[in-house]
Structures are given as C-alpha cells and as structure tokens.
Protein backbone atom coordinates (compact mmCIF):
# COMPACT_ATOMS: atom_id res chain seq x y z
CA UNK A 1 0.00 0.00 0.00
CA UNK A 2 1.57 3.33 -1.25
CA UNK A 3 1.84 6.46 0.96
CA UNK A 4 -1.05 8.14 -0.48
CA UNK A 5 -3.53 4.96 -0.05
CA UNK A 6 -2.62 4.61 3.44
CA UNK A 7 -3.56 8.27 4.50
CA UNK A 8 -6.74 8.15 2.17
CA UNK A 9 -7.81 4.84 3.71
CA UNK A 10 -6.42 5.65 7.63
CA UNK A 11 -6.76 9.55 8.12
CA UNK A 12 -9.61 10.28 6.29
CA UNK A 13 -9.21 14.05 5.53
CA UNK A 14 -11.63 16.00 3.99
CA UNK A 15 -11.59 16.81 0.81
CA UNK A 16 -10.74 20.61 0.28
CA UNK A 17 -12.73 22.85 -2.32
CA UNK A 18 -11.27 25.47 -4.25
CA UNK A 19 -13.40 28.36 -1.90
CA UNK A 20 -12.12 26.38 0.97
CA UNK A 21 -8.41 26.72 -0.20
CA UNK A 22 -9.62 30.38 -0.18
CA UNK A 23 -10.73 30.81 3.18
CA UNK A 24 -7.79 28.80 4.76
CA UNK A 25 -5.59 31.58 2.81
CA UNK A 26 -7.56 34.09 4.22
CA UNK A 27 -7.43 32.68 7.68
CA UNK A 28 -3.54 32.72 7.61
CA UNK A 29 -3.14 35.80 6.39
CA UNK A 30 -5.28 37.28 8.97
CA UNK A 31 -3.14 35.31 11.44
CA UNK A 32 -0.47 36.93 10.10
CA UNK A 33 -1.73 40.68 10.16
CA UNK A 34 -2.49 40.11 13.43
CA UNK A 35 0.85 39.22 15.19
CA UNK A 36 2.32 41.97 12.78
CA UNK A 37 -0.17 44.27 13.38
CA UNK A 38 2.27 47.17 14.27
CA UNK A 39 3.77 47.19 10.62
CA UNK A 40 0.04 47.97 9.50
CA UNK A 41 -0.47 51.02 11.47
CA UNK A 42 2.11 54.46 12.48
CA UNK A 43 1.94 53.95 16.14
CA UNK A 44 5.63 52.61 16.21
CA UNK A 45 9.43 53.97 16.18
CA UNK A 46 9.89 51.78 13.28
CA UNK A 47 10.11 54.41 10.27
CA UNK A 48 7.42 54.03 7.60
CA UNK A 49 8.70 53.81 3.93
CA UNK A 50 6.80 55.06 1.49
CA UNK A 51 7.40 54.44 -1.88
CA UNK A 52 6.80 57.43 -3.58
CA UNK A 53 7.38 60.97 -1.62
CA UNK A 54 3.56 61.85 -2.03
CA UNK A 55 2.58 59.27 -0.01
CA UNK A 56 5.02 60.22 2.91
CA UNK A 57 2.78 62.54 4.52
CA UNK A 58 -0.39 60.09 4.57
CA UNK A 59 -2.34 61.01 7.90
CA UNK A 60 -2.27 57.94 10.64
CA UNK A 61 -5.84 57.35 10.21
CA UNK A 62 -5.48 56.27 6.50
CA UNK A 63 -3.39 53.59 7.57
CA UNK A 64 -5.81 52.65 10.42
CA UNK A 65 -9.01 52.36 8.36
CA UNK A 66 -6.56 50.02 5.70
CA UNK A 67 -5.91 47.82 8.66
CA UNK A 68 -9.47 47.45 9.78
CA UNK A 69 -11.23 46.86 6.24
CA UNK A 70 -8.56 44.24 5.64
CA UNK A 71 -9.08 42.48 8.64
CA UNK A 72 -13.28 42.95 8.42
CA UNK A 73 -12.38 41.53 4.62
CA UNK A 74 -10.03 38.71 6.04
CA UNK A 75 -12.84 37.64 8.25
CA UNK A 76 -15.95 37.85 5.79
CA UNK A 77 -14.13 35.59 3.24
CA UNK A 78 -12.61 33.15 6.01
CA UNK A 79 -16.40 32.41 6.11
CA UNK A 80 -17.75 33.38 2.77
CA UNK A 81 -14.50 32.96 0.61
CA UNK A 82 -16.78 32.93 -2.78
CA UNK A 83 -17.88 36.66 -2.35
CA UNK A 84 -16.63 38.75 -5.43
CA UNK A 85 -17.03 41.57 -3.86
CA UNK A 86 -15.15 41.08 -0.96
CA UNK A 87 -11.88 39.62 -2.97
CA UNK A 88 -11.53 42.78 -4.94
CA UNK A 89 -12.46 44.63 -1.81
CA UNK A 90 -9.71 42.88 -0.15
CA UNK A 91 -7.12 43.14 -2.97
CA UNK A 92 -7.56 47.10 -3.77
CA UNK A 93 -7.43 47.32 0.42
CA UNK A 94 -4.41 45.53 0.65
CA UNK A 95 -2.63 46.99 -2.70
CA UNK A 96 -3.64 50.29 -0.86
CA UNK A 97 -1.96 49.42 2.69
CA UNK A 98 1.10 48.43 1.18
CA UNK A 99 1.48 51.39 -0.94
CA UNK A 100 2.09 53.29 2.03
CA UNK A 101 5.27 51.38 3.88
CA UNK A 102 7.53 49.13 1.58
CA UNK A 103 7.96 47.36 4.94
CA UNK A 104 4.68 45.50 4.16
CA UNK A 105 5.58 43.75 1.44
CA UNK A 106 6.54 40.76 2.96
CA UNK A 107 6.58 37.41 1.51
CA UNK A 108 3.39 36.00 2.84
CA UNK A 109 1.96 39.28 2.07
CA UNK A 110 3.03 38.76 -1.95
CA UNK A 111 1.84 35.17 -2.37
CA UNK A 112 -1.33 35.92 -0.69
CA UNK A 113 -2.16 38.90 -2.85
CA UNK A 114 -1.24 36.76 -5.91
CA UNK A 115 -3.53 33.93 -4.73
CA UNK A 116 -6.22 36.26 -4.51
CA UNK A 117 -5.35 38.25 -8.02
CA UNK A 118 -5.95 34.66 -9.24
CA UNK A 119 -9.25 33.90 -7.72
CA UNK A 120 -10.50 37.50 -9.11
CA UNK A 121 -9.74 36.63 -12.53
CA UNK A 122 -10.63 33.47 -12.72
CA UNK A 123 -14.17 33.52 -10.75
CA UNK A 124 -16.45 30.75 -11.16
CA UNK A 125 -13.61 28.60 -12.70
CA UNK A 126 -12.54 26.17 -10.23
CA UNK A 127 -10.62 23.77 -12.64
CA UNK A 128 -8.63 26.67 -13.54
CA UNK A 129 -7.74 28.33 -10.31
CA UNK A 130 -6.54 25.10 -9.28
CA UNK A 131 -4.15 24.87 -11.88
CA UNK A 132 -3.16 28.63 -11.74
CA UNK A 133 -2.02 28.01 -7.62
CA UNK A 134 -0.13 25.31 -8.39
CA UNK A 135 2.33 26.68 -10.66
CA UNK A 136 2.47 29.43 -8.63
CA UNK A 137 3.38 27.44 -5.53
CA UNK A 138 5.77 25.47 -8.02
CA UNK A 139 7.64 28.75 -8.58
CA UNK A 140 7.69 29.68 -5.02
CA UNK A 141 9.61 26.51 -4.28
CA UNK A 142 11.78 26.53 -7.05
CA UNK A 143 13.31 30.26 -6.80
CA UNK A 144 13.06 29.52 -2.61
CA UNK A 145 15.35 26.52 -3.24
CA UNK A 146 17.75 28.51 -5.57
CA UNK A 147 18.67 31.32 -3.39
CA UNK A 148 19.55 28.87 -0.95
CA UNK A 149 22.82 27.70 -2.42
CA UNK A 150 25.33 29.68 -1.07
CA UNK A 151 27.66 29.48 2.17
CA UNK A 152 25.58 31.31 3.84
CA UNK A 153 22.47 29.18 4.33
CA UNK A 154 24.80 26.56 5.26
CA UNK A 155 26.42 28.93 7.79
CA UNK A 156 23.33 30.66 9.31
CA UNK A 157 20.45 28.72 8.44
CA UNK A 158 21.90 24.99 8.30
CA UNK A 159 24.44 25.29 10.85
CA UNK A 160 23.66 27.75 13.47
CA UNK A 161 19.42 27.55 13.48
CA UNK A 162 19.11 23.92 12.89
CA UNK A 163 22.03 22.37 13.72
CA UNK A 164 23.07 24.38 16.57
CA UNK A 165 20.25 26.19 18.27
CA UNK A 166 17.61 23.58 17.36
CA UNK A 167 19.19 19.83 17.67
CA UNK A 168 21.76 21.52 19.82
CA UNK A 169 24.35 19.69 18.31
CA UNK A 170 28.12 19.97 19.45
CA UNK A 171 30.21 22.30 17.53
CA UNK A 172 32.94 19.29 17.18
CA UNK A 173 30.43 17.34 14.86
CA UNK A 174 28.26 20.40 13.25
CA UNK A 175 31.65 22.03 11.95
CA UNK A 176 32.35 18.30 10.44
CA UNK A 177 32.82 19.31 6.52
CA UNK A 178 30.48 16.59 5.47
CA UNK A 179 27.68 17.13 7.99
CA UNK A 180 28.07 21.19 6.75
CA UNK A 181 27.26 20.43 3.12
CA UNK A 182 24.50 18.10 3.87
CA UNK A 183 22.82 21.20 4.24
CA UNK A 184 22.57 21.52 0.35
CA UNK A 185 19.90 18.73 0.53
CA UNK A 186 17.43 21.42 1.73
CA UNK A 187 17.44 23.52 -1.04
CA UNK A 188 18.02 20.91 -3.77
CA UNK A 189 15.24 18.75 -2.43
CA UNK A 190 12.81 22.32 -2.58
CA UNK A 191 13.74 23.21 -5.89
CA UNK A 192 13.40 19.76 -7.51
CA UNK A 193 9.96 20.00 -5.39
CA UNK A 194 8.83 23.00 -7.00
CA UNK A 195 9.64 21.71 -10.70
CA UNK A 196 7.80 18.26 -9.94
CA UNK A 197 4.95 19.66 -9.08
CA UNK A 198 4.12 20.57 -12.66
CA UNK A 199 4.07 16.97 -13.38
CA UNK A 200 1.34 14.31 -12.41
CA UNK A 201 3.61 11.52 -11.83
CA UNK A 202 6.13 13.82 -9.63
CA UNK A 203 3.43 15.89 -8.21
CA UNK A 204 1.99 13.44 -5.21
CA UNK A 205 5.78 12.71 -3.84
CA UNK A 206 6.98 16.57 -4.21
CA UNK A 207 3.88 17.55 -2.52
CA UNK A 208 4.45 15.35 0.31
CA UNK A 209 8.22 16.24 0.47
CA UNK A 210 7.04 20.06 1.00
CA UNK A 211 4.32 19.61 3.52
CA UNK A 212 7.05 17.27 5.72
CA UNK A 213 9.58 20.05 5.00
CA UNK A 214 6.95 22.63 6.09
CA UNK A 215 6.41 20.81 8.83
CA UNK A 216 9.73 20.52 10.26
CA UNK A 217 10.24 24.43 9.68
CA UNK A 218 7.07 25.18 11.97
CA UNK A 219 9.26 22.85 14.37
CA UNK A 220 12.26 24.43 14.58
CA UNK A 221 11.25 28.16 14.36
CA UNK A 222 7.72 27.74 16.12
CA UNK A 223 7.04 27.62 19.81
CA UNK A 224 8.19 24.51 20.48
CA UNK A 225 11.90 25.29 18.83
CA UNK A 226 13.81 28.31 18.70
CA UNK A 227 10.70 30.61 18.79
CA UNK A 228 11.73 32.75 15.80
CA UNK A 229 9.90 34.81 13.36
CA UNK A 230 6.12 33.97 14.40
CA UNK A 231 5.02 36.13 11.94
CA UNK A 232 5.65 33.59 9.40
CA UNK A 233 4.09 30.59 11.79
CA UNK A 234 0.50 31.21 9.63
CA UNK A 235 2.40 30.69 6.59
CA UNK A 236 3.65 27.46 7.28
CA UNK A 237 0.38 26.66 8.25
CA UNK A 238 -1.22 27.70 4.98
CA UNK A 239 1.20 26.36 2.41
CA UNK A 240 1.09 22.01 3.69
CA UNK A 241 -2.88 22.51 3.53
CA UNK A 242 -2.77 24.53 0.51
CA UNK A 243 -0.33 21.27 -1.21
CA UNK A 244 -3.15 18.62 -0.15
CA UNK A 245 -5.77 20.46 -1.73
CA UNK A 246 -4.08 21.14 -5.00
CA UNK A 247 -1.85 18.36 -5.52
CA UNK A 248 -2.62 15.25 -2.74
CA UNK A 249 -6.45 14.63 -3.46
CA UNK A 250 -6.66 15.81 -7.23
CA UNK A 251 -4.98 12.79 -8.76
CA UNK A 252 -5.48 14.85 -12.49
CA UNK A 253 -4.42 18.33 -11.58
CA UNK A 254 -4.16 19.97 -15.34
CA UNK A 255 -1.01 22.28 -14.31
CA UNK A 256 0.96 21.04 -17.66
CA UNK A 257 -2.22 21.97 -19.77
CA UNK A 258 -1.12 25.58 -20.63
CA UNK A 259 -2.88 26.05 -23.69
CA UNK A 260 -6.43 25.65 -21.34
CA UNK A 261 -4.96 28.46 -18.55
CA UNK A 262 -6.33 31.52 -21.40
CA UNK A 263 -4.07 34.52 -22.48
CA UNK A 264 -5.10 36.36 -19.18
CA UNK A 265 -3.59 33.57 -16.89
CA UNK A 266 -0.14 33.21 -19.22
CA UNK A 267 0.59 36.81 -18.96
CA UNK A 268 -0.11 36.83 -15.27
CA UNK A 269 1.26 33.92 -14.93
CA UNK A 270 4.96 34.35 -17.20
CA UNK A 271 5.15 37.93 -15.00
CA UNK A 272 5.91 35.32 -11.66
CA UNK A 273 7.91 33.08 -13.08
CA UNK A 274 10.22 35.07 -14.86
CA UNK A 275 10.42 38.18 -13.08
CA UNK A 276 12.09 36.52 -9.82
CA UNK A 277 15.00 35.43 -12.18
CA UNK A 278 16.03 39.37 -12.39
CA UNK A 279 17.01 39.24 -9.07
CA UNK A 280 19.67 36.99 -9.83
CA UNK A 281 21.43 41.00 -11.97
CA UNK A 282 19.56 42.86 -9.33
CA UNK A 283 16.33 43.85 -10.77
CA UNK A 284 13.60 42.31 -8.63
CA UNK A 285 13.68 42.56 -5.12
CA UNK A 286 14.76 39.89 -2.70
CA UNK A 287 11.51 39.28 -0.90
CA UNK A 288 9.75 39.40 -4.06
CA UNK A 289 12.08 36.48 -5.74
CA UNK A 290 11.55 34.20 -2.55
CA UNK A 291 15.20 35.10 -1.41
CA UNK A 292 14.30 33.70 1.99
CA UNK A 293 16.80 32.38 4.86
CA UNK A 294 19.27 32.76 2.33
CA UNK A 295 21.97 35.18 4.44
CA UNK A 296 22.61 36.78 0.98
CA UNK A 297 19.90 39.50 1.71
CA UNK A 298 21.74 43.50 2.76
CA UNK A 299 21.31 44.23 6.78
CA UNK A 300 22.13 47.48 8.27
CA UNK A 301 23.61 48.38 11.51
CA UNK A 302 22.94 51.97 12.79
CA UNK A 303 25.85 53.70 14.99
CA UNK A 304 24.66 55.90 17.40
CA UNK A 305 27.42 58.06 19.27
CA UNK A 306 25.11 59.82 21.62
CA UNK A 307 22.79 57.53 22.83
CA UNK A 308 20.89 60.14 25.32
CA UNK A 309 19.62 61.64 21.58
CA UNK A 310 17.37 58.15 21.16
CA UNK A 311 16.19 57.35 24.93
CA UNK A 312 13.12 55.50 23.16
CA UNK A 313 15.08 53.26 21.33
CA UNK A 314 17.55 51.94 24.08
CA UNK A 315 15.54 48.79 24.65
CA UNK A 316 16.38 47.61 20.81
CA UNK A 317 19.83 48.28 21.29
CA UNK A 318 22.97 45.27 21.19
CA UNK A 319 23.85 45.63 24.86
CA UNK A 320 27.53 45.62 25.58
CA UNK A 321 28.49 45.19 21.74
CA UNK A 322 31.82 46.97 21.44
CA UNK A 323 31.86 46.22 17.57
CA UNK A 324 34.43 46.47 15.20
CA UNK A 325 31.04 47.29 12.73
CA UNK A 326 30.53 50.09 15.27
CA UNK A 327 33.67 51.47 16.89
CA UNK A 328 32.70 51.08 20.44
CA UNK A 329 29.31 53.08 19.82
CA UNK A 330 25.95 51.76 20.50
CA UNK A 331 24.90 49.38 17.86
CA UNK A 332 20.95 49.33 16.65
CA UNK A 333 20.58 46.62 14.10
CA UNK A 334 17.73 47.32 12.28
CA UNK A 335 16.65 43.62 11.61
CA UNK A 336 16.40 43.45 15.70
CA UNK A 337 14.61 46.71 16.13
CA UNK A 338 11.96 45.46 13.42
CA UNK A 339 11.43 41.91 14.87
CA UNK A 340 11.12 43.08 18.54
CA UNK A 341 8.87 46.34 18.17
CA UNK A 342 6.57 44.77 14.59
CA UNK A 343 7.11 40.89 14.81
CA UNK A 344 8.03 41.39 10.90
CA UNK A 345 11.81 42.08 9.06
CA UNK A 346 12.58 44.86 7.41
CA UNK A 347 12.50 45.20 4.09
CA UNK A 348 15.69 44.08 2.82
CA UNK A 349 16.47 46.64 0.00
CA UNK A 350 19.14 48.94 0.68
CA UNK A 351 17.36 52.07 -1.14
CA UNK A 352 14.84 51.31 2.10
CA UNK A 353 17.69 50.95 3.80
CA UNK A 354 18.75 54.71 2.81
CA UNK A 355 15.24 55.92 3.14
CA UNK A 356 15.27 54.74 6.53
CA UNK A 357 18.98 56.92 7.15
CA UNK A 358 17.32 59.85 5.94
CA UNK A 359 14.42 59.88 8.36
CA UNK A 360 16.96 59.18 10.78
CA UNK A 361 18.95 62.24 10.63
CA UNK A 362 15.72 64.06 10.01
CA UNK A 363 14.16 62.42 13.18
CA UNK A 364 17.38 61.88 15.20
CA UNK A 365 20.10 64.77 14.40
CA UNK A 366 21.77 64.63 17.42
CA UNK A 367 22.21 60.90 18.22
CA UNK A 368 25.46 61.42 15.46
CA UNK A 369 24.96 58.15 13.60
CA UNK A 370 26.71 56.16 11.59
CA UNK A 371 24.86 53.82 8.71
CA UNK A 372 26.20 50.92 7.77
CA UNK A 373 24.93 48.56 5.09
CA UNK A 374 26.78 45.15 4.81
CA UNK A 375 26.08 41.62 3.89
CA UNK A 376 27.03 38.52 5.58
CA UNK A 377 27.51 36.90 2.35
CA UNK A 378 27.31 38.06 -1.47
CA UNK A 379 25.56 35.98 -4.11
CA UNK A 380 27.55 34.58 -6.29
C-alpha cells in the first residue's frame, strides 16, 4: 500500500474545495496581520517607507481604516470565501496598505495577494484556479530553493538555526565538513519540489516532500523550537494545507495543460515566473524572488554616538556590543529593532535601507549616527 492509499484509507481528511483553499488563505493571512499588526499602522518607532514621496505625509488614520477593512475583509471571506465583492475589496485594500510602507511587502503578504489576483480573474472557474495556484506554488519553491545555495544558508540557516540552536548539536560534529554540506539537501530537495509539481507523476511525492519540509520548519522556528519569526508561523500553516488540496487529493491536476490556462492567466502567470530570475542582476527585489533564509539579503547596523539623543530606542539596542562594525558606539541593528517592536523584518532593500537613514537624521540629528549597510555573504 503506497503512501497516499494509506492516508486516504487511515486519516480520512476532507476533501478541500477550491473556496475552501480560499478561506484557509484568508485565515492565515489574517493570522499573520495580526501578530504583525504594528507594521500595519504608524503607532511605532519603526520608520514608515513610502514608496513614492507623495505618499510620505499620509495622515495615521489612513493607515488605520486600511488595517481594519482588511481584517473585516479577512474575516468575511474566512467564512464566505466565494464573495466577489469582498476579494476585490480585499485586494484594492491591501494593494492600498502596502502602498504606504515598503515594509509590508513581505513574503506572505506577496503570495497571498497573488492567490487572490488569481481567484479575481478566474471567478467561477474552479478547474482553472486550481491549476493557476499550483504553478504558482511550483515557482515559489523553485526560486526559494535557488537562493539557498550559497555558504551562507549553510552557515546561518543549516548550521547555526538547525544544527546548533535547534538539535543543539556539538560544535565538534556540526563544523564536520560533510555534515556542513548536507545542508545543500534542503534547497536541492525544494527546488526539484517546485519543478515536480508541474508533473502528475512527480506531483503526489513533491507535494508530500514540502508539507514534511513545512512541517519541520514550523518545528524548529515555532514555539516549540527556537521561537523565531512567528510572523511567518500562519504561513507554514497555509502552504502544507494549501499542497493537499491542490496536488494530494486531485490525482489529475491539469497544471501542464497551458494552452487551457487563457491569455489572461499566461501573462499573469509568465510575469511570476520570470520576473524573480532578475534578481539573480539585481532587478527584482529579494523578498519578491523568494530570497528567503538565504543570508545573501543587505542588513544594516545603525551607529549611534550619543545615545541620550534616542532614549526610546535603548531597549532595541545590542547591549555591551563593542563592535568592530561600530567602533565602540551603540549598535541598533535594524533587523532586531523590526522583529522586537513589529514581529516582521525589514524590508531588505538597501534604497529602504537609505530611506530609513534619511528619516533618521531628520528624526534623530543629534544621536550622530553612523549607517552601515553590509552583507554577511554576497551571491555569487
């Protein structure tokens, strides 16, 4: 009896509809707004970027009556996920929100508003919707897995937050050269995923690969591991249950049948696959290419001579961190300051990165800082 058989006959899950696939998206994402909630809103130290200047000035209210229609939205098609209305609603709402503070558009936030970009144009076409999500979830795995060769997911992500933190494995065996470049299964099992799930015969076991992979993520960064980066927790959620529905219960999933998806769906659907590759020169943004625990992505460290200038900010500061990155002055590393204050990253882009410097000096002249933009490790 094969894999699949034995949970069909044992487990007996549900079958999930298309709508349903829709309202656990919009359950997650809620989730996620929630616990982020601060990165919604202006009521935070955290500098909002805007992306263009004429939206700098937005009043505090604009952003607080985004929030709440999102979340009123979020709800209504948790329970109702079929109503039109309320998934362009939610789309121009969201769009909106995110137009104000480039530090919204996070990953989750991306996929999600693609999802639901797909549901819009494709209403009342289940069959094709299906297909649609799973070549965009196919993409998702493949660029995620790509980004990931490099010595720095081996370094931070392989080695220090698995290997170290979570199985708390001696530093005698995890600095072992061979145990180090097992880490390159990770990423080369995800990307191989992502391409076989545009096949039928490769579909079932790549699915099943993911949601264990998934899995074992929510274990090491979730509550019961290293307790990093809830804001993400909803997504890993999302994406196992979002695999069975597409890929574990339809045995004939037309994802290979592009001539069916309509010109619509191949325009929308080329922009996402192709545009992630430009990141590879620099032309598409990390977040938006699924650079994710990669350790390629820029960070910034913020100097701060006078420390009396910021008394606000003293609780995000790198206690007792005589640097060599700082001289001996008071370190403020933006990643920290965003994950303690917002539960979300920074955007990692170093013209928001710059943006953020300005408002700084602007906000902060006599704290006599010092910006510095580095990476822990350059793609290559």
């Amino acid at each position: 009896m094969t894999i699949i058989k034995f949970y069909k006959k044992w487990l007996h899950v549900p079958a999930i509809s298309v709508e349903q696939l829709l309202s656990i998206t919009a359950f997650c994402w809620l989730a996620a707004k929630l616990i982020g909630w601060k990165v919604w809103v202006t009521q935070r130290s955290f500098p909002i970027i805007a992306p263009f200047s004429f939206l700098d000035n937005t009043p505090p209210v604009a952003h607080w009556i985004l929030f709440g229609l999102s979340v009123i939205l979020l709800l209504l098609l948790t329970v109702k996920p079929a109503n039109g209305f309320a998934q362009t609603a939610l789309f121009l709402t969201e769009t909106g929100s995110c137009l104000l503070d480039e530090n919204r558009w996070q990953p989750w936030e991306y996929l999600y508003l693609f999802i639901l970009l797909l549901y819009i144009v494709n209403r009342s076409n289940a069959k094709v919707v299906m297909a649609c999500l799973a070549i965009t979830l196919s993409v998702v795995y493949l660029y995620s897995g790509l980004h990931k060769f490099n010595e720095g997911f081996l370094s931070n992500t392989w080695q220090d937050m698995i290997l170290k933190r979570f199985l708390k494995i001696p530093s005698i065996f995890y600095h072992a050269a061979w145990l180090r470049y097992c880490g390159y299964l990770l990423p080369l099992g995800e990307s191989l995923a992502g391409l076989c799930l545009l096949f039928s015969k490769t579909s079932k076991i790549a699915a099943i690969f993911l949601v264990v992979m998934h899995i074992l993520l929510l274990l090491v960064i979730g509550p019961f591991g290293i307790h990093y980066n809830k804001v993400v927790w909803p997504w890993n959620v999302a994406m196992p249950l979002l695999l069975y529905g597409l890929f574990l219960q339809n045995p004939k999933l037309p994802v290979v049948q592009w001539i069916a998806l309509g010109i619509r769906n191949k325009i929308v659907l080329s922009a996402w696959a192709l545009l992630p590759a430009l990141n590879f020169i620099g032309l598409w943004d990390n977040y938006l290419s699924w650079n994710l625990y990669s350790s390629t992505l820029p960070s910034l460290s913020i100097c701060i001579k006078d420390t009396t200038a910021t008394p606000l900010l003293k609780t995000y500061f790198i206690k007792n961190h005589g640097n060599r990155r700082c001289n001996g002055a008071a370190l403020l590393n933006l990643q920290r300051w965003a994950m303690m204050e917002m539960n979300v990253p920074p955007y990692p882009e170093e013209r928001v990165y710059k943006k953020i410097a300005s408002q700084w000096n602007i906000k902060y002249p006599l704290a006599k800082a010092d910006f510095v933009i580095f990476y822990f490790f350059l793609k290559k």
